[in-house]
C-alpha atoms as a PDB file:
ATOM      1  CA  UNK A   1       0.000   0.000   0.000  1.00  0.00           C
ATOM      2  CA  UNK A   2       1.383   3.571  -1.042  1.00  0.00           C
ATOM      3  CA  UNK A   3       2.300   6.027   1.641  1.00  0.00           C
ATOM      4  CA  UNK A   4       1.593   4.210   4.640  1.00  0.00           C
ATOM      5  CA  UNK A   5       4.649   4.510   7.141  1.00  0.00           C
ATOM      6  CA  UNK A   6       3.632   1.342   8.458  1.00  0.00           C
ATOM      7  CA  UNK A   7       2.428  -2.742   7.103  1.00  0.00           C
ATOM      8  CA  UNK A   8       3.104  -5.099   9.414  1.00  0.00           C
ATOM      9  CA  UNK A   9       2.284  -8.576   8.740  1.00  0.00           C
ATOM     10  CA  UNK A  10      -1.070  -9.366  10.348  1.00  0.00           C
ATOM     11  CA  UNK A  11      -0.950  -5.757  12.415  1.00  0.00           C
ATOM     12  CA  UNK A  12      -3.362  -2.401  10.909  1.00  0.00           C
ATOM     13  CA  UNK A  13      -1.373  -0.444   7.995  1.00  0.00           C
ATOM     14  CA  UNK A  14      -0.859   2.874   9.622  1.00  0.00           C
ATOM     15  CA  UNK A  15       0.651   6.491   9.167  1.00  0.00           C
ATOM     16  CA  UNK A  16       1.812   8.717  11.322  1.00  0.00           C
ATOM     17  CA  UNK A  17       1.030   6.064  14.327  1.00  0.00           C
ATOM     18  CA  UNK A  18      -2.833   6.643  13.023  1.00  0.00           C
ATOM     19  CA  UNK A  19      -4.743   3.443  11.623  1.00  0.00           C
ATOM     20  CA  UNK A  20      -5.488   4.082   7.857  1.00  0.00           C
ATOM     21  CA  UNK A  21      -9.580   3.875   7.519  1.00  0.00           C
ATOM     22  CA  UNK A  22      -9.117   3.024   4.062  1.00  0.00           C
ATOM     23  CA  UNK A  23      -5.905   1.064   3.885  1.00  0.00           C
ATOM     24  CA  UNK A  24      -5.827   0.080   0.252  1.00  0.00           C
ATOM     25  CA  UNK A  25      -6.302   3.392  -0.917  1.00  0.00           C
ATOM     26  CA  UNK A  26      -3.435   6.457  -1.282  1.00  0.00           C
ATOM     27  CA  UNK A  27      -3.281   8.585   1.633  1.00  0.00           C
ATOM     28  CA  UNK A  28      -4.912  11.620  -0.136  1.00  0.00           C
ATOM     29  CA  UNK A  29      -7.716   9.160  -0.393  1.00  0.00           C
ATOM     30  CA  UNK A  30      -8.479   8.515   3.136  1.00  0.00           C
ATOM     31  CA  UNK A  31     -11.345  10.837   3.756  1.00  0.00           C
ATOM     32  CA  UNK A  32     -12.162  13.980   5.459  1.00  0.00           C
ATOM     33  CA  UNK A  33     -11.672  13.284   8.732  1.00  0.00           C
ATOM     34  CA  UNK A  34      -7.928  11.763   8.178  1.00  0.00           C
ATOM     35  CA  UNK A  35      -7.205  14.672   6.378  1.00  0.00           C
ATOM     36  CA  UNK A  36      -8.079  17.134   9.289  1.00  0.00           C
ATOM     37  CA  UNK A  37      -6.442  15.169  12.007  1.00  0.00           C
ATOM     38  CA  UNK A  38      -3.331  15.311   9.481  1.00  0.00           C
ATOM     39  CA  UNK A  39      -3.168  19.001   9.268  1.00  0.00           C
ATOM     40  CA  UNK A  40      -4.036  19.372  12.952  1.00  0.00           C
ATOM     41  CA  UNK A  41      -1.294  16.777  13.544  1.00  0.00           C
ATOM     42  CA  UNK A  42       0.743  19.158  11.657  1.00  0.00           C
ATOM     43  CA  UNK A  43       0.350  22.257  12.600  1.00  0.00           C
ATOM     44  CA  UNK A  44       1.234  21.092  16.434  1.00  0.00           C
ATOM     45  CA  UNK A  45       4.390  20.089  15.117  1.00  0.00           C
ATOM     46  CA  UNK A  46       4.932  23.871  13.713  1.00  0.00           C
ATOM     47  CA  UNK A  47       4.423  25.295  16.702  1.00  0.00           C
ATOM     48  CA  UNK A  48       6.214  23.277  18.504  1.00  0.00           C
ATOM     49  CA  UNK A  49       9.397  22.967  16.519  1.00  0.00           C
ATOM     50  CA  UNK A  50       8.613  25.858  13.869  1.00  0.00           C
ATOM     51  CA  UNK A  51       6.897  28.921  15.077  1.00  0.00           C
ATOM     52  CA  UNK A  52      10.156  30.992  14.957  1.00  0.00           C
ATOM     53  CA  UNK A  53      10.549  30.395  11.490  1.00  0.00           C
ATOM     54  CA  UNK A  54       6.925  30.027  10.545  1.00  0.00           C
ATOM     55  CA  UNK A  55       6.194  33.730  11.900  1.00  0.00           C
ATOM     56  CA  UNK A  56       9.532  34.575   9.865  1.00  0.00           C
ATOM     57  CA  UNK A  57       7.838  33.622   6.788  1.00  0.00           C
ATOM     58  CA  UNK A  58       4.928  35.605   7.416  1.00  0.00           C
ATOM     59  CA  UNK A  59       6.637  38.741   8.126  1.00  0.00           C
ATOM     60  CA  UNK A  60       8.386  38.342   4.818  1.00  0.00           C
ATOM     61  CA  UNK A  61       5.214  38.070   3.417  1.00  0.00           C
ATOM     62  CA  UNK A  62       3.223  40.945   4.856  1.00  0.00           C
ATOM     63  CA  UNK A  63       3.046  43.870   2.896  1.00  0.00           C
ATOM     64  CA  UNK A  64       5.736  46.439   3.725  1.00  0.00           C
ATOM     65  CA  UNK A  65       4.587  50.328   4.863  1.00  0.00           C
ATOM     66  CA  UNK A  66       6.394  52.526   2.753  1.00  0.00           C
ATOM     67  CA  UNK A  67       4.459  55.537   3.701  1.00  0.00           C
ATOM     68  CA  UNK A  68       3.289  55.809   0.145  1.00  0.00           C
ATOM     69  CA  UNK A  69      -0.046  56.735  -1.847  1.00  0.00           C
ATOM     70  CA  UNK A  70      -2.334  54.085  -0.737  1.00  0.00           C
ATOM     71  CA  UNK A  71      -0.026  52.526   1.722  1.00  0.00           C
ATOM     72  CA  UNK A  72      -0.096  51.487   5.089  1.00  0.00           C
ATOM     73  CA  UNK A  73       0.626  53.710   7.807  1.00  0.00           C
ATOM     74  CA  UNK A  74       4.029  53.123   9.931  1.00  0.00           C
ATOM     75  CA  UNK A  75       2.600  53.658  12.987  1.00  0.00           C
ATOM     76  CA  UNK A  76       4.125  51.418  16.011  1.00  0.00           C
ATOM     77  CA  UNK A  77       2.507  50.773  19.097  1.00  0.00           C
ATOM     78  CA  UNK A  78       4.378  52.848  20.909  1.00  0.00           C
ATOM     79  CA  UNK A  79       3.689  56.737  21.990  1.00  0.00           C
ATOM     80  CA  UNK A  80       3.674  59.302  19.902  1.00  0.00           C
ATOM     81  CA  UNK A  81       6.815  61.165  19.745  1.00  0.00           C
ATOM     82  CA  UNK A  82       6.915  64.652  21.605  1.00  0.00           C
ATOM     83  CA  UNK A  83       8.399  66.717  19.218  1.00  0.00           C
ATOM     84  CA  UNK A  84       9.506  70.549  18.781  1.00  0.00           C
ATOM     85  CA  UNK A  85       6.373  72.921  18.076  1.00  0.00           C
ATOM     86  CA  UNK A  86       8.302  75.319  16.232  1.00  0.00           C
ATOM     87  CA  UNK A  87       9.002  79.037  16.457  1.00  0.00           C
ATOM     88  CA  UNK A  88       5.483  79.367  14.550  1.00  0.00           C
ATOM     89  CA  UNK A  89       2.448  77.607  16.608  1.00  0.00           C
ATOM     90  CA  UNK A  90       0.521  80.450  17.020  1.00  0.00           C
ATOM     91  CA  UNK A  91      -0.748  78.826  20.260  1.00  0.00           C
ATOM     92  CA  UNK A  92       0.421  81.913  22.634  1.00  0.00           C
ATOM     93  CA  UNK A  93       3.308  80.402  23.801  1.00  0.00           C
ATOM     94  CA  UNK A  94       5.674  83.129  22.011  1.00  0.00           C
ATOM     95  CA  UNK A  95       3.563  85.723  20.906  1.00  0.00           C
ATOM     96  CA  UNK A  96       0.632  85.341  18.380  1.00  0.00           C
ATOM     97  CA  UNK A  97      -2.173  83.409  19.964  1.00  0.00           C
ATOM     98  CA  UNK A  98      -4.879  81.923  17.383  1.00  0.00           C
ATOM     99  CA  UNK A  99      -6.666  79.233  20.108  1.00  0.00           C
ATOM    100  CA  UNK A 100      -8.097  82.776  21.681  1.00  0.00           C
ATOM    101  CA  UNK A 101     -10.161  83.515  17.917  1.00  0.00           C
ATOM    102  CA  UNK A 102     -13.673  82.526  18.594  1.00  0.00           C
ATOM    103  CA  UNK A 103     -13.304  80.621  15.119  1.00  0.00           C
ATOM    104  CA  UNK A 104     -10.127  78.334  15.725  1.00  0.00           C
ATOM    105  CA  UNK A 105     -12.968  76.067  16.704  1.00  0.00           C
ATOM    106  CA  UNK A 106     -13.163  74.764  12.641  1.00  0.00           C
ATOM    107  CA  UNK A 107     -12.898  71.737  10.186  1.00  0.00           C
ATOM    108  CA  UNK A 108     -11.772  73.111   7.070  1.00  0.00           C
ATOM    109  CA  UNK A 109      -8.447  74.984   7.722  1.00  0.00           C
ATOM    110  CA  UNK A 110      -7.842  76.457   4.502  1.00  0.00           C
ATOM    111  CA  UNK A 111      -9.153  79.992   4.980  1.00  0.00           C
ATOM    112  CA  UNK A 112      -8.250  82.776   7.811  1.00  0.00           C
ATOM    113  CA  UNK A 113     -10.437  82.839  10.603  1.00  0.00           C
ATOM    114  CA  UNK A 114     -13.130  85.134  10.087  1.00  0.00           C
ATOM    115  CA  UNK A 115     -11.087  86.658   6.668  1.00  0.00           C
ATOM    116  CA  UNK A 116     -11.202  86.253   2.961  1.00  0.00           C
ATOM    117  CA  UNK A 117      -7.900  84.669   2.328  1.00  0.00           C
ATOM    118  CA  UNK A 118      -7.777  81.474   1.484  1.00  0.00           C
ATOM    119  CA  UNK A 119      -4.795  78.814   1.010  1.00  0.00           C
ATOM    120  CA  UNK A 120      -4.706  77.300  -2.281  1.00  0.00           C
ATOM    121  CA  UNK A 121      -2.931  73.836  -3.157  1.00  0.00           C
ATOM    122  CA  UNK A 122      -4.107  70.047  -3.595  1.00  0.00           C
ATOM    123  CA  UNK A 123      -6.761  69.283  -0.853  1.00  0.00           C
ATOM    124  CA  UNK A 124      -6.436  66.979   1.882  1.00  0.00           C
ATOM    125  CA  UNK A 125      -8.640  65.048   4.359  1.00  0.00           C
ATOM    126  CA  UNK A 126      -6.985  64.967   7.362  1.00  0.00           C
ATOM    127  CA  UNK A 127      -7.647  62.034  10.391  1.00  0.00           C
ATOM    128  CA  UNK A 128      -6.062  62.007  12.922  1.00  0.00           C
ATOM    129  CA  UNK A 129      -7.049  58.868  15.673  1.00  0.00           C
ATOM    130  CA  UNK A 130      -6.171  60.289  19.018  1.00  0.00           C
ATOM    131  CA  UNK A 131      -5.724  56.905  21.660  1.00  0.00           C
ATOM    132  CA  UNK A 132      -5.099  56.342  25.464  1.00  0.00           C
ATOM    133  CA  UNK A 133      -2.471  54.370  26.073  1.00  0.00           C
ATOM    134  CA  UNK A 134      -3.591  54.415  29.809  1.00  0.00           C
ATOM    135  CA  UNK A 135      -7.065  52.932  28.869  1.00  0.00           C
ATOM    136  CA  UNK A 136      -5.323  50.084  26.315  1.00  0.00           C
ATOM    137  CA  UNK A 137      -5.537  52.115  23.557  1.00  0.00           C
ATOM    138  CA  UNK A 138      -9.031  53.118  23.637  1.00  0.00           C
ATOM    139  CA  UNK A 139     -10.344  56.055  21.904  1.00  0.00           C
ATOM    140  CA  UNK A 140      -9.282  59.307  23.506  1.00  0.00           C
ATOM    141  CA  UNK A 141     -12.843  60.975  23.815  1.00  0.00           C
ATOM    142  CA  UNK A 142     -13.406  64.762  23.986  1.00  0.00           C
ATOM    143  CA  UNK A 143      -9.644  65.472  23.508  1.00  0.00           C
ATOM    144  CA  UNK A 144      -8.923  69.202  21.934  1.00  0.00           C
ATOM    145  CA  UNK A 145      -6.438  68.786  18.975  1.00  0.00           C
ATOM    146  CA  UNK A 146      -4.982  72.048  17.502  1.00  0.00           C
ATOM    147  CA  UNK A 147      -3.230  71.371  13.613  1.00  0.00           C
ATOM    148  CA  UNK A 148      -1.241  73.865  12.019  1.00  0.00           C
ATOM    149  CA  UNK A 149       1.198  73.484   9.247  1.00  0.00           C
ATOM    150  CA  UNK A 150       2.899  75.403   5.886  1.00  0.00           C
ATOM    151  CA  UNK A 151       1.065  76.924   3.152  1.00  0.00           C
ATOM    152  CA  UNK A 152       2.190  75.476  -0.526  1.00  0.00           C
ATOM    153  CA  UNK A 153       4.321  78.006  -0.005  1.00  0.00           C
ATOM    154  CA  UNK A 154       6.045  77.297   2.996  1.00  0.00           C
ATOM    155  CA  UNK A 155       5.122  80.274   4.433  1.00  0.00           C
ATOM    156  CA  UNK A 156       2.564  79.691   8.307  1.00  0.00           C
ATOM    157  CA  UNK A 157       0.097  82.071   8.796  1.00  0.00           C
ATOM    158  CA  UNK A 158       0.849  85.102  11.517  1.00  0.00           C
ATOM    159  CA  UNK A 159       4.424  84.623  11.241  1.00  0.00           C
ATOM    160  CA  UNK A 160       5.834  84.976   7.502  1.00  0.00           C
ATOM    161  CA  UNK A 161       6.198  87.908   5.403  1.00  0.00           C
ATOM    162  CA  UNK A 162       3.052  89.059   3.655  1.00  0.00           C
ATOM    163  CA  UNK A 163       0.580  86.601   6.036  1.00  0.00           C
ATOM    164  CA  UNK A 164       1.580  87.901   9.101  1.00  0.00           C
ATOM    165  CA  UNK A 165      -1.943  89.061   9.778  1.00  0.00           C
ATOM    166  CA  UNK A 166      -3.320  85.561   8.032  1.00  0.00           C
ATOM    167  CA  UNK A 167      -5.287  82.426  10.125  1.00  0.00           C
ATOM    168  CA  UNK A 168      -5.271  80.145   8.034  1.00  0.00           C
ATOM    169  CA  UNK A 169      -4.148  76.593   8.049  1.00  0.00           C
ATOM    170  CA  UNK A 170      -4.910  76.428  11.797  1.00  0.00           C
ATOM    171  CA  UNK A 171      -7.602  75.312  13.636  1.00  0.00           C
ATOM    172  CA  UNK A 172      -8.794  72.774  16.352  1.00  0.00           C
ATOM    173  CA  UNK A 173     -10.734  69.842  16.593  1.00  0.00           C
ATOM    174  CA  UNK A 174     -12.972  67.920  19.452  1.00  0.00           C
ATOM    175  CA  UNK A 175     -12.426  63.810  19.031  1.00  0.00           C
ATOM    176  CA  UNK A 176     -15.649  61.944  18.632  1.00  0.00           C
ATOM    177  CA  UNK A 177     -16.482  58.686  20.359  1.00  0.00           C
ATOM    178  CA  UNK A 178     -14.244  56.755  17.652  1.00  0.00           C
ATOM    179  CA  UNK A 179     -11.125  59.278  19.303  1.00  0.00           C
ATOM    180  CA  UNK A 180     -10.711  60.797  15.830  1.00  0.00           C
ATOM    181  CA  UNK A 181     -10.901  64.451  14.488  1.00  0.00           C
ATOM    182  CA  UNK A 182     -11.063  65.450  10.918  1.00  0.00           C
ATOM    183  CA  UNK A 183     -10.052  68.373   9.013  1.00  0.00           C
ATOM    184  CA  UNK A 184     -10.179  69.666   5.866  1.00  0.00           C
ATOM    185  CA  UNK A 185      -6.623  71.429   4.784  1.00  0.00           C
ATOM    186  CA  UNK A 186      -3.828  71.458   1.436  1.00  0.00           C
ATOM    187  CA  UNK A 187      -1.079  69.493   1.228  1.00  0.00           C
ATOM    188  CA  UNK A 188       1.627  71.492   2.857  1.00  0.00           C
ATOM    189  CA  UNK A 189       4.770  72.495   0.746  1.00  0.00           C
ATOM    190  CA  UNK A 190       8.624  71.286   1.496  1.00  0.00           C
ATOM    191  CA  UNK A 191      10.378  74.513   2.637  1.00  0.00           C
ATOM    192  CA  UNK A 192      14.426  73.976   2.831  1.00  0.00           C
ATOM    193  CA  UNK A 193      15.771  71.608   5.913  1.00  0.00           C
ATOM    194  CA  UNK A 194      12.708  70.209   6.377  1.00  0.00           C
ATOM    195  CA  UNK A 195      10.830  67.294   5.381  1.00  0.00           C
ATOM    196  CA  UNK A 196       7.096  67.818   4.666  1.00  0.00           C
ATOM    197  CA  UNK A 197       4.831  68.010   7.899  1.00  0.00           C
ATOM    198  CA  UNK A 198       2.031  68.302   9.844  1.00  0.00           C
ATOM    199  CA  UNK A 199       2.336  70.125  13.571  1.00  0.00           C
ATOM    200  CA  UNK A 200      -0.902  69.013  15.865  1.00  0.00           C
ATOM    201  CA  UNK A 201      -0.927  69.741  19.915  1.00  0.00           C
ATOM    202  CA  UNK A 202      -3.163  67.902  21.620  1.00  0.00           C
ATOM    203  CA  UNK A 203      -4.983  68.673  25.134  1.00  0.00           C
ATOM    204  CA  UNK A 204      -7.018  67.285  27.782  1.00  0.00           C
ATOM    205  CA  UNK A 205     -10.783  69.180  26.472  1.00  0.00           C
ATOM    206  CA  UNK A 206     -11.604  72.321  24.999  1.00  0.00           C
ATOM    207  CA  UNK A 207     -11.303  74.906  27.770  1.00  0.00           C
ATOM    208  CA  UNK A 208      -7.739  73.898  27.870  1.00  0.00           C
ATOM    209  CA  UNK A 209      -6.811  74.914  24.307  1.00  0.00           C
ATOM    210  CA  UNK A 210      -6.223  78.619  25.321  1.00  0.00           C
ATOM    211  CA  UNK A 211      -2.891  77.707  27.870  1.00  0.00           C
ATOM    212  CA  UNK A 212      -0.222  75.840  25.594  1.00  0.00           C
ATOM    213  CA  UNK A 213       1.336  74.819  28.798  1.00  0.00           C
ATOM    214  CA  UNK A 214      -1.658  72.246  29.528  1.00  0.00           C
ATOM    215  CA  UNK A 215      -0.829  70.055  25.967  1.00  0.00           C
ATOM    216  CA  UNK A 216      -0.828  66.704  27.030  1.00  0.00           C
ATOM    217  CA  UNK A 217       1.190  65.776  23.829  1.00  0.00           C
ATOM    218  CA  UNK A 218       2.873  67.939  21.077  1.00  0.00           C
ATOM    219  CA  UNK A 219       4.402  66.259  18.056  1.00  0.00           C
ATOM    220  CA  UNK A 220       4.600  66.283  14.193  1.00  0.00           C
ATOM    221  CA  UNK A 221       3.083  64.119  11.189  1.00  0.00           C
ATOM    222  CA  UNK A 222       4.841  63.163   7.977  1.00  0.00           C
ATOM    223  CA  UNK A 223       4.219  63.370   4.463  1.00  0.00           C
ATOM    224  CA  UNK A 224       5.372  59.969   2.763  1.00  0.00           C
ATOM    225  CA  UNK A 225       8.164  60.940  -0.464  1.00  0.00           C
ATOM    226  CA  UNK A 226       5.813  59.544  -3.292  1.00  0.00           C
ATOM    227  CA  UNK A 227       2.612  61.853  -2.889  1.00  0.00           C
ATOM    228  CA  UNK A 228       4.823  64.492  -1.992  1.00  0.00           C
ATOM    229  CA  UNK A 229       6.280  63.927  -5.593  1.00  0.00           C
ATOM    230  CA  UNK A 230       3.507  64.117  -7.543  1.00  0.00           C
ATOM    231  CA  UNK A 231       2.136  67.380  -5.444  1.00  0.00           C
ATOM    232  CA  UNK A 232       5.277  69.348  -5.956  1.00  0.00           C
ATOM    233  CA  UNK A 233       5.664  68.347  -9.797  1.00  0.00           C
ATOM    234  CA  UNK A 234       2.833  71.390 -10.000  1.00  0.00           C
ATOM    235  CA  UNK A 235       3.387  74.720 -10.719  1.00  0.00           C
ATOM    236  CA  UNK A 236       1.976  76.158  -7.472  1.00  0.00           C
ATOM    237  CA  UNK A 237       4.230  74.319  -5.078  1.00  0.00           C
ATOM    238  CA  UNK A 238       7.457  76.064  -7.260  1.00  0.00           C
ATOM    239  CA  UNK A 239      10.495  75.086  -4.886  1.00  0.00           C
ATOM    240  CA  UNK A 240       9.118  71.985  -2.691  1.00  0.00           C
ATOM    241  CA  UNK A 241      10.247  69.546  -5.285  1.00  0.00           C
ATOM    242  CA  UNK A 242      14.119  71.027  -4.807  1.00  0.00           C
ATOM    243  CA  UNK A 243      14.249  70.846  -1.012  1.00  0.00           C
ATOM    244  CA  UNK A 244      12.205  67.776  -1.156  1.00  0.00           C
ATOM    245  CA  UNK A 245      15.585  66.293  -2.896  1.00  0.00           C
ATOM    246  CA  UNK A 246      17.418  67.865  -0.110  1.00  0.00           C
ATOM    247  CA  UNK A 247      16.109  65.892   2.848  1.00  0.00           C
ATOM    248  CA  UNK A 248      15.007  62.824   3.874  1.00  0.00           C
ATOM    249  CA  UNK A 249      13.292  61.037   6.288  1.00  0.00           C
ATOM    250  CA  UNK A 250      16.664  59.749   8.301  1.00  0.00           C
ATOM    251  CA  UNK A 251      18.321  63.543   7.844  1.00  0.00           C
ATOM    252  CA  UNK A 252      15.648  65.361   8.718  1.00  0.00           C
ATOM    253  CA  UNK A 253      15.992  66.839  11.945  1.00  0.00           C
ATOM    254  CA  UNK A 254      12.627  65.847  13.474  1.00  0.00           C
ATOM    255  CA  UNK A 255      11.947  62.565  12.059  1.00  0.00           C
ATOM    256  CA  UNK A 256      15.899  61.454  11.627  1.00  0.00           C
ATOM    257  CA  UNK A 257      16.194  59.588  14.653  1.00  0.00           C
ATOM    258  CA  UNK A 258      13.836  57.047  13.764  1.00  0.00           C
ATOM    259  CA  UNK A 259      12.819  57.820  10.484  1.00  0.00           C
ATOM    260  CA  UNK A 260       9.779  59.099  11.392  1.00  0.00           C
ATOM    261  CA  UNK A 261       8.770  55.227  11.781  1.00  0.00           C
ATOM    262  CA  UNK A 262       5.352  56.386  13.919  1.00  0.00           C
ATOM    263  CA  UNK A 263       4.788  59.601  12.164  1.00  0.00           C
ATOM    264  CA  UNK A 264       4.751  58.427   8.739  1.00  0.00           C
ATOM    265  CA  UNK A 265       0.822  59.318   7.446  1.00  0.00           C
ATOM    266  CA  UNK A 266      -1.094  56.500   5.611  1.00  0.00           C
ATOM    267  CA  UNK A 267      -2.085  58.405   2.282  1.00  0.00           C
ATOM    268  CA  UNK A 268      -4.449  57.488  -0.585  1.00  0.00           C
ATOM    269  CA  UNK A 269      -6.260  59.548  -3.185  1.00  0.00           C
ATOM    270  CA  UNK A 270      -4.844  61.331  -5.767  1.00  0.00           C
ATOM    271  CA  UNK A 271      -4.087  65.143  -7.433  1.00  0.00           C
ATOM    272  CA  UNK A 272      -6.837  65.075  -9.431  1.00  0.00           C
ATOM    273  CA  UNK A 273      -9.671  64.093  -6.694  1.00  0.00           C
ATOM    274  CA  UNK A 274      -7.504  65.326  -3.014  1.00  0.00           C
ATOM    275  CA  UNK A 275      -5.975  63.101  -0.803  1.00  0.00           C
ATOM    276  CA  UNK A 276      -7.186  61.270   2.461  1.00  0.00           C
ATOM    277  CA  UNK A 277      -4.469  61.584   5.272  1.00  0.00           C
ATOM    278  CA  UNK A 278      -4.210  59.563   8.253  1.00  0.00           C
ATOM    279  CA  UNK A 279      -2.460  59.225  11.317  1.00  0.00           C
ATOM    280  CA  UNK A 280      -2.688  56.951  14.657  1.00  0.00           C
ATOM    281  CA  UNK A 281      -2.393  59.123  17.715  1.00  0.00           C
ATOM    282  CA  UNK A 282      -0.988  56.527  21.104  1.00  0.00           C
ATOM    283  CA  UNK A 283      -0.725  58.960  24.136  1.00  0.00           C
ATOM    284  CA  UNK A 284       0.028  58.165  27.198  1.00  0.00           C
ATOM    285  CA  UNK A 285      -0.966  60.427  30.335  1.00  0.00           C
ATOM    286  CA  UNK A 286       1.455  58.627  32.567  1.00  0.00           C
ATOM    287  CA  UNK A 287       4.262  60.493  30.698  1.00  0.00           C
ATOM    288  CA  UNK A 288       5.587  64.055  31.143  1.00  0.00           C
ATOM    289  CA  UNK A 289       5.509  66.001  28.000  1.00  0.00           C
ATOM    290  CA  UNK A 290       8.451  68.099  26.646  1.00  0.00           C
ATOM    291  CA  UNK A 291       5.800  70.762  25.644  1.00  0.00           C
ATOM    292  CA  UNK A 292       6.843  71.156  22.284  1.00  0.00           C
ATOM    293  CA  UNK A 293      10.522  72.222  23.337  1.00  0.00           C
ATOM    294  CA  UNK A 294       9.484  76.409  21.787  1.00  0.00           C
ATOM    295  CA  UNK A 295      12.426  78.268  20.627  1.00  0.00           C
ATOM    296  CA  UNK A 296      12.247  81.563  20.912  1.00  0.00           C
ATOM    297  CA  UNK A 297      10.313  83.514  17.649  1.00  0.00           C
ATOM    298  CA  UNK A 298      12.810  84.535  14.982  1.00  0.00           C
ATOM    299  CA  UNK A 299      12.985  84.520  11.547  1.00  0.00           C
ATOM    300  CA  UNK A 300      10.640  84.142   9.168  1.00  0.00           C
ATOM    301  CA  UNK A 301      10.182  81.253   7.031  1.00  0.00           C
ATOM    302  CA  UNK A 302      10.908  81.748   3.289  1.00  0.00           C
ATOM    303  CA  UNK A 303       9.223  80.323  -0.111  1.00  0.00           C
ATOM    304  CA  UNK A 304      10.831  77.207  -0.610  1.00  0.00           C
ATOM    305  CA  UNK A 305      11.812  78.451  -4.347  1.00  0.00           C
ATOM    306  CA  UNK A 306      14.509  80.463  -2.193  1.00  0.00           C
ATOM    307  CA  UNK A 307      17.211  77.922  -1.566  1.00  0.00           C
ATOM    308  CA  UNK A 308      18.583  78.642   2.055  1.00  0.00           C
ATOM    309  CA  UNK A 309      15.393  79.840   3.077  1.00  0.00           C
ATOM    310  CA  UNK A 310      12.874  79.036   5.373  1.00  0.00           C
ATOM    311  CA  UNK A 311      12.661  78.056   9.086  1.00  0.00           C
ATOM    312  CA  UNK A 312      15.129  77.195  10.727  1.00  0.00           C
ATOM    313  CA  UNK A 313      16.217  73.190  10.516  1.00  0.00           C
ATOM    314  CA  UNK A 314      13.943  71.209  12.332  1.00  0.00           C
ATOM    315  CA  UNK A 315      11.222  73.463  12.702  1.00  0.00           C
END
């Protein structure tokens, strides 16, 4: 009899120390039931003798986050990285205070508060998922979440030349029951030293939003290199293509010490239709945060067509 691993003379033909219920037949012909205590059979031997390499193969085999159009996102599990606010948060902390305008309180970004100017440039849907890491990652209800980032430009509102008196491309957000906020903004422009990015602060509830010293975490998403390509191949992000060649995601001075590993956005969409852009948010309350780590104001960022211009390095 084929493929039995036993056939002793006047004894059961077996396999695998099992009796064969059909033992003239091939073992692929021994029913159902054989064939599922086979599998099971072998699948204890995998983990016993085999899970290191069997969980090997599946890593190789799961789709890699490259951070680009339509990829995944490279969040980790861990906290969100404090990182620096910047000389331009407009959050009071050195000057020009926007979370005191009765209309910071907004979804769609792209105008000034309360003005006529509006920031042009391919549109994004921005997510953010805010979670606490105290309450295993469960959605962080009724957090505030103030965004604020670059024009296509590279210029932020109340700070650079010619939008000095300018709101726009800041507001703030209250997470819903899923812990998620959602605004509706422009792709931000790459300004030299920098790679593209997205500043957010995030605090306790609303009321808090007005003292930048009661953010319970302050940190920075990133644009992933292949949507950022495609943006700044247009003509009104004139610049962002050049520094974008000038930086990447290990020398940047933000993201550089990890790569901006859990920063990196998940993005999908395209030019012609906007862009979705998301983020997972892990905070955890148990922490101290560096509170954004505010240089003094100076400067004034530059249009990224001006090589050698704009914000300082890592700001």
């Amino acid at each position: 009899m084929t493929g039995s691993d036993s056939d002793k003379p006047g004894g059961a033909a077996t396999f695998a120390g099992r009796p064969l219920h059909r033992p003239d037949e091939e073992i692929m012909d021994q029913g159902l039931t054989f064939d599922v205590a086979t599998l099971l059979s072998r699948r204890r031997v995998l983990s016993m003798i085999g899970i290191g390499v069997v969980t090997a193969g599946l890593a190789a085999c799961a789709p890699v986050a490259s951070g680009g159009t339509g990829s995944a996102s490279g969040n980790s599990d861990g906290e969100i990285p404090d990182e620096t606010a910047g000389p331009y948060p407009g959050d009071g902390s050195n000057g020009p205070n926007a979370l005191v305008d009765s209309g910071i309180v907004r979804s769609d970004i792209r105008s000034s508060i309360g003005g006529t100017a509006l920031a042009s440039g391919v549109p994004i849907a921005l997510t953010l998922k805010i979670l606490d890491m105290q309450k295993n990652n469960a959605p962080f209800e009724s957090v505030a979440v103030y965004v604020w980032h670059c024009d296509s430009a590279g210029r932020y509102s109340m700070y650079s030349s010619g939008v000095e008196n300018e709101t726009y491309l800041r507001g703030v957000q209250v997470a819903d029951a899923d812990g998620e906020v959602h605004f509706t903004s422009i792709f931000p422009g790459c300004y030299s030293g920098r790679w593209p990015h997205i500043h957010f602060e995030v605090y306790p509830d609303l009321s808090s939003i007005s003292d930048s010293t009661k953010a319970i975490s302050t940190s920075q998403l990133a644009m992933p290199q292949d949507a950022s390509e495609k943006v700044y191949a247009l003509a009104g992000y004139s610049g962002s293509s050049q520094n974008l060649a000038g930086v990447s995601l290990t020398s940047d001075n933000v993201f550089g010490n990890d790569g901006g590993v859990s920063q990196l956005a998940t993005v999908t969409g395209s030019i012609e239709e906007g862009f979705q852009v998301e983020l997972r948010v892990p905070i955890d309350t148990a922490t101290t945060p560096a509170l954004g780590d505010r240089p003094p104001s100076g400067g004034k960022p530059g249009n990224p067509g001006d090589q050698g211009g704009g914000p300082p390095p890592g700001r």
